[in-house]
N, C-alpha and C. Protein backbone atom coordinates (compact mmCIF):
# COMPACT_ATOMS: atom_id res chain seq x y z
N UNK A 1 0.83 -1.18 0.00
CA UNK A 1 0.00 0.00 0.00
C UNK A 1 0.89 1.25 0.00
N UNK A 2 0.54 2.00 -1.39
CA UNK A 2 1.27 3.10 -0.72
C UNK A 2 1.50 4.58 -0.05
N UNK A 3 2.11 4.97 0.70
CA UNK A 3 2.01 6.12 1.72
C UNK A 3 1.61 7.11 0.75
N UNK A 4 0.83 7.95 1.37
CA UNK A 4 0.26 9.32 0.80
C UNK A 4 1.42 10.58 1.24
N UNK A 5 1.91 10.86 0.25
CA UNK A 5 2.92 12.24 0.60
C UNK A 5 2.08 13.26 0.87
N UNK A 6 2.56 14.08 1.41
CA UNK A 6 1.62 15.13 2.21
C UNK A 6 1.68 16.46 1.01
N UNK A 7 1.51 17.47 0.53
CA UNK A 7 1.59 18.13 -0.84
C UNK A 7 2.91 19.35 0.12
N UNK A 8 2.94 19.64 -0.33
CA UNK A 8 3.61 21.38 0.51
C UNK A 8 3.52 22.39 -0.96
N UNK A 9 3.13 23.65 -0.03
CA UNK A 9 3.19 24.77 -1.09
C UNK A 9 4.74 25.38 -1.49
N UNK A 10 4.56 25.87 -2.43
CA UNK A 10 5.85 26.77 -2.80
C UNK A 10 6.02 27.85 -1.99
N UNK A 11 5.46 28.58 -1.00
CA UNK A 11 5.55 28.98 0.00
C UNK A 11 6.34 28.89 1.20
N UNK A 12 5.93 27.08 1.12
CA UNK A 12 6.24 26.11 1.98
C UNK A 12 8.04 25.37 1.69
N UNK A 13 7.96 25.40 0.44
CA UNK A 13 9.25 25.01 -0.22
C UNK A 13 10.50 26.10 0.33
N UNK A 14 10.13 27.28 -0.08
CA UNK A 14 10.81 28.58 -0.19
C UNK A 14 11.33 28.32 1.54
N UNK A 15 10.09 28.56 2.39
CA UNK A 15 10.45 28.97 3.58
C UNK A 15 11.49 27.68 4.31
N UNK A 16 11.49 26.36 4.21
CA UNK A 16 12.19 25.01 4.19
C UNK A 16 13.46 25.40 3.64
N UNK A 17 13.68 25.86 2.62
CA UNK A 17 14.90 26.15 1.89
C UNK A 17 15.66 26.84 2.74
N UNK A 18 14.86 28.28 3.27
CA UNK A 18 15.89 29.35 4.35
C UNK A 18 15.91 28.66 5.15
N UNK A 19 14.78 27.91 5.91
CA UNK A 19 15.88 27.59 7.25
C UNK A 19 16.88 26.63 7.20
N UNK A 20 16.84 25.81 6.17
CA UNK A 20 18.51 24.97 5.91
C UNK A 20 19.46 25.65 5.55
N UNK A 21 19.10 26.79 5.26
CA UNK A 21 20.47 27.72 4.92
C UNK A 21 20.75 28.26 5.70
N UNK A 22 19.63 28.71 6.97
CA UNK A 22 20.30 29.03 7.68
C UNK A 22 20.97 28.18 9.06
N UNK A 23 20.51 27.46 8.69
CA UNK A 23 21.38 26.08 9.75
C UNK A 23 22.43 25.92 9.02
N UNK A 24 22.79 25.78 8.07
CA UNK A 24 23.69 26.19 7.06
C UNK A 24 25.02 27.63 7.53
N UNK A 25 23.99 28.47 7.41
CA UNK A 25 25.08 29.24 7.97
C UNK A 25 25.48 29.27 9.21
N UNK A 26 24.91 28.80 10.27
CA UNK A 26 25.08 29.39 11.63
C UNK A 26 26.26 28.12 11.82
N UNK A 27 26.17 26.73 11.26
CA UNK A 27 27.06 26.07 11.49
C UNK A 27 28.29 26.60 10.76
N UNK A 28 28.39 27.21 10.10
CA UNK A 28 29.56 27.63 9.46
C UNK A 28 30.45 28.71 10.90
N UNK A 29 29.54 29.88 10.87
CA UNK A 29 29.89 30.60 12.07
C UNK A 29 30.15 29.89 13.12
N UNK A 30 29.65 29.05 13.75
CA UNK A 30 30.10 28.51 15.09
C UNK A 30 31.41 27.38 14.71
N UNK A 31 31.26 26.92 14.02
CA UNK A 31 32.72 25.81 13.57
C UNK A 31 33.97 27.06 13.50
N UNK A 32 33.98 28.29 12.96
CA UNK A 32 34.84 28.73 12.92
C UNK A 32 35.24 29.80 14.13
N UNK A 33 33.95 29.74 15.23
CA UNK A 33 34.52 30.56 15.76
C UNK A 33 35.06 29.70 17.32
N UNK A 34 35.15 28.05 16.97
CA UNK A 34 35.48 27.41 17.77
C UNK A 34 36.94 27.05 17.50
N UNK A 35 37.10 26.68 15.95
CA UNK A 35 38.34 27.08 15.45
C UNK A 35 38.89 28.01 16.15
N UNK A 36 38.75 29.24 16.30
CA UNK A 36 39.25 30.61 16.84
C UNK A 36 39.97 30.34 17.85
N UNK A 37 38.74 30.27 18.78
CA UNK A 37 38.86 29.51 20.12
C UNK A 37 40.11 28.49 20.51
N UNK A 38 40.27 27.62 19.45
CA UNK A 38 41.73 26.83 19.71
C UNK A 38 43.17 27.75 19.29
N UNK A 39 42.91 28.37 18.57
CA UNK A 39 44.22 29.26 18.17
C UNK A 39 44.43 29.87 18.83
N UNK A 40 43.45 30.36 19.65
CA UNK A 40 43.57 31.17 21.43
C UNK A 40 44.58 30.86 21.99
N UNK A 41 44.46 29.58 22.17
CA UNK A 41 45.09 28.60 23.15
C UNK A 41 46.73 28.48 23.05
N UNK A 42 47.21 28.55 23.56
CA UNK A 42 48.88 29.27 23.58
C UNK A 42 49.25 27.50 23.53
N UNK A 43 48.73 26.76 24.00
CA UNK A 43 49.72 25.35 23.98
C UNK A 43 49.47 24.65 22.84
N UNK A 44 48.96 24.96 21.27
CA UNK A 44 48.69 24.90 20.45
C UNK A 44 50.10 24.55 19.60
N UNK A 45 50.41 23.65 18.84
CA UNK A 45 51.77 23.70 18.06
C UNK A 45 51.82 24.43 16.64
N UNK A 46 52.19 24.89 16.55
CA UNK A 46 52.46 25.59 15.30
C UNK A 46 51.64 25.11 14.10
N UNK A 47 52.47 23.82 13.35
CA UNK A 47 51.76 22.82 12.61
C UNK A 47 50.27 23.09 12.86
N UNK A 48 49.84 22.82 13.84
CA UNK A 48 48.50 22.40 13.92
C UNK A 48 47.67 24.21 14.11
N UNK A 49 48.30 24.94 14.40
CA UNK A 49 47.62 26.59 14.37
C UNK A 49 47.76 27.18 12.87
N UNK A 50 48.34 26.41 11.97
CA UNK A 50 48.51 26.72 10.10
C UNK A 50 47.66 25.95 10.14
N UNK A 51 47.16 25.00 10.18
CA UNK A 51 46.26 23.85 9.40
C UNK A 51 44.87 24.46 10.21
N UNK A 52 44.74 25.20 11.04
CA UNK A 52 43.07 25.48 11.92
C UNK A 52 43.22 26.87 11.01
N UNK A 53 44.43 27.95 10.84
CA UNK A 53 43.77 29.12 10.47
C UNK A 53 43.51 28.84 8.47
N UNK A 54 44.37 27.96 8.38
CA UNK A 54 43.37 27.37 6.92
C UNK A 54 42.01 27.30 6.93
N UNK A 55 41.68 26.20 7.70
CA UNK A 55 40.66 25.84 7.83
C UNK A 55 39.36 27.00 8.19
N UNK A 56 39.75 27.93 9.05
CA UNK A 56 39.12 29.20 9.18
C UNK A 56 38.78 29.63 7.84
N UNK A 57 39.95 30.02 7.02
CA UNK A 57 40.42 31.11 6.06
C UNK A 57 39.14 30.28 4.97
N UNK A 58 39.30 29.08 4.74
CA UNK A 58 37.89 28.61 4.10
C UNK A 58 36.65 28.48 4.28
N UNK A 59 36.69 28.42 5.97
CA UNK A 59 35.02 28.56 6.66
C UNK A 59 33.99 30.05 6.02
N UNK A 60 35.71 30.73 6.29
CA UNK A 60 34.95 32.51 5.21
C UNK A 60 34.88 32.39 3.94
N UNK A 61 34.97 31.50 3.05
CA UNK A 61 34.58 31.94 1.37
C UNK A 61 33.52 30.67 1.65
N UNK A 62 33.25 29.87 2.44
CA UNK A 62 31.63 28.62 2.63
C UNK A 62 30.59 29.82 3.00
N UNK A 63 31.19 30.81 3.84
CA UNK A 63 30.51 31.99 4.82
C UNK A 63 29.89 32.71 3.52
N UNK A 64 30.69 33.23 3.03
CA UNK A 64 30.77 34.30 1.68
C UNK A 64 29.80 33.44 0.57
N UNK A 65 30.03 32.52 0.06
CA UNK A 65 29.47 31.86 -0.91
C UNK A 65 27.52 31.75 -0.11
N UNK A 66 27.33 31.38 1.20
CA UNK A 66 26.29 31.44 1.84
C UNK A 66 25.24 32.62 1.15
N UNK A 67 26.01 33.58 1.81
CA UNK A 67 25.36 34.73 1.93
C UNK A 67 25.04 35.28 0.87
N UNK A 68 25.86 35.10 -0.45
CA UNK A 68 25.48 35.47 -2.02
C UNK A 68 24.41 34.40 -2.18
N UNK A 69 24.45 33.10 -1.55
CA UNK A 69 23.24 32.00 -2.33
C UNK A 69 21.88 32.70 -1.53
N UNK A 70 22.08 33.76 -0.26
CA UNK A 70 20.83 33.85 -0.08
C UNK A 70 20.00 35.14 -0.64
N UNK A 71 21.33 35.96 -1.26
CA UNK A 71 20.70 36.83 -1.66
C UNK A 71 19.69 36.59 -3.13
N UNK A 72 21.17 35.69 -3.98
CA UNK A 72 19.72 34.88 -4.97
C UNK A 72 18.71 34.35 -4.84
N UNK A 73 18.59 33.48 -3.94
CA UNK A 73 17.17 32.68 -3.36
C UNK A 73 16.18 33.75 -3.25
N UNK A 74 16.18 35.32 -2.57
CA UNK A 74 15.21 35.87 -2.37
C UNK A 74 15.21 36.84 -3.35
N UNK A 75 15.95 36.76 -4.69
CA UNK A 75 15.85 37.75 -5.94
C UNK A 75 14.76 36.23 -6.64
N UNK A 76 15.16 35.40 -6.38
CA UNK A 76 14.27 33.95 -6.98
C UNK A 76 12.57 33.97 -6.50
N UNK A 77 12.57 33.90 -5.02
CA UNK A 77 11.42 33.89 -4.39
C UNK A 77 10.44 35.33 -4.77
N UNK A 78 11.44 36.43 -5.16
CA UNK A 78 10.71 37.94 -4.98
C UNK A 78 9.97 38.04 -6.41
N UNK A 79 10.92 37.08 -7.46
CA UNK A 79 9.51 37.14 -8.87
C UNK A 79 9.05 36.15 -9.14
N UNK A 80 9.36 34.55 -8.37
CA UNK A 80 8.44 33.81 -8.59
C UNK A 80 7.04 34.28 -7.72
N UNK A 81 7.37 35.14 -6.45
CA UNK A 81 6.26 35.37 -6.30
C UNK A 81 5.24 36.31 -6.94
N UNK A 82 5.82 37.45 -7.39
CA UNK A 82 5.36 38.26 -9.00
C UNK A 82 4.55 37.63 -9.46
N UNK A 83 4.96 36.49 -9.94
CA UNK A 83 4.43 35.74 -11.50
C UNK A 83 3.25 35.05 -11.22
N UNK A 84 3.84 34.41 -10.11
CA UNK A 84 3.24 32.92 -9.49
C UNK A 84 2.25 33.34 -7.74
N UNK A 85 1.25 32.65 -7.83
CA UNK A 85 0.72 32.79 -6.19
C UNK A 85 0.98 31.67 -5.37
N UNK A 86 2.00 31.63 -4.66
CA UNK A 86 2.93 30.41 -4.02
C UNK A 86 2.89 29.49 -3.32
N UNK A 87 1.00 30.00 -2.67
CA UNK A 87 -0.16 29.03 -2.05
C UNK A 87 -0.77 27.88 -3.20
N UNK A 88 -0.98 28.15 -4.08
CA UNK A 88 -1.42 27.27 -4.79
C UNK A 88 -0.88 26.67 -5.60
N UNK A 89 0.10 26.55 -5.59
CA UNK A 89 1.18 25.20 -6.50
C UNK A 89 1.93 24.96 -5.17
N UNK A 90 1.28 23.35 -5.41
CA UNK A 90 1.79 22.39 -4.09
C UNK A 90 2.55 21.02 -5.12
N UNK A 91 3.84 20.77 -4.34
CA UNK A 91 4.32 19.61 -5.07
C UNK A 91 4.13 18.85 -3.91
N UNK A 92 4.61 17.40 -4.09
CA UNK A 92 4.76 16.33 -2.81
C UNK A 92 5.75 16.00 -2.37
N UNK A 93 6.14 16.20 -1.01
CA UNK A 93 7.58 15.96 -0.28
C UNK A 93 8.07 15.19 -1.00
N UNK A 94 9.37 15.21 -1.35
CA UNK A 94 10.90 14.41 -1.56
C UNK A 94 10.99 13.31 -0.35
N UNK A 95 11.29 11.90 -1.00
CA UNK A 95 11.76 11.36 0.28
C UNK A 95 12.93 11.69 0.41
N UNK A 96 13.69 12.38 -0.06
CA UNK A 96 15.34 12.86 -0.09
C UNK A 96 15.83 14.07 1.12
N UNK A 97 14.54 14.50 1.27
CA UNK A 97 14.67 15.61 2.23
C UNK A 97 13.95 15.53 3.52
N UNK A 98 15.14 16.07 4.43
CA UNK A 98 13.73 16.09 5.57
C UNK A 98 13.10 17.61 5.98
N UNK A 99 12.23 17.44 6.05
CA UNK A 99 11.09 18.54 5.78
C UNK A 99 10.83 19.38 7.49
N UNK A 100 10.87 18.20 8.50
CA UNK A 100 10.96 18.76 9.66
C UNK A 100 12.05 18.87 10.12
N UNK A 101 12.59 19.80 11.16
CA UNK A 101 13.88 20.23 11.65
C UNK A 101 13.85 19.59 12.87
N UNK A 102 14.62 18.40 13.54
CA UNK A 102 14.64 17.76 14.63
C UNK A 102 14.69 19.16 16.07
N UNK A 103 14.28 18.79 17.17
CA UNK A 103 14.30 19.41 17.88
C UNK A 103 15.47 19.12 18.91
């Protein structure tokens, strides 16, 4: 028998999208500012304080690249909503995605 997918609006899509981006970003910010946090740390070896401020130095262009994908998303959302009324075109969940955000 098979399961009935539940529909979601494009509304619904849009708003799902930001908050993975922004879980998206906030993990970016906190990974790097824990990074930070170890370079603090004076008993740190050399070797290993080059290989964390790398690792920083890329957390900012994941950071950077973020923040340009969200400005497209809402140049995307601002004329599909124009065109389109975003309540009434419903597709059916992806099993690929998860749709609720664990608590």
């Amino acid at each position: 028998m098979k399961e009935k997918q539940k529909k979601l609006s494009l509304r619904d899509l849009f708003h799902i999208l930001g908050s993975k981006h922004q879980v998206s970003l906030l993990g970016v910010g906190m990974i790097g500012e824990c990074l930070g946090n170890l370079i603090d740390k004076r008993d740190v070896p050399l070797e290993y304080a080059e290989t964390i401020k790398k690792a920083i130095s890329d957390l900012q262009i994941i950071k950077k690249a973020n923040k340009e994908s969200d400005t497209l998303l809402n140049e995307i959302k601002d004329t599909v909503y124009k065109k389109l009324n975003p309540d009434k075109i419903t597709v059916s969940e992806s099993r690929d995605v998860e749709f609720k955000e664990k608590n």
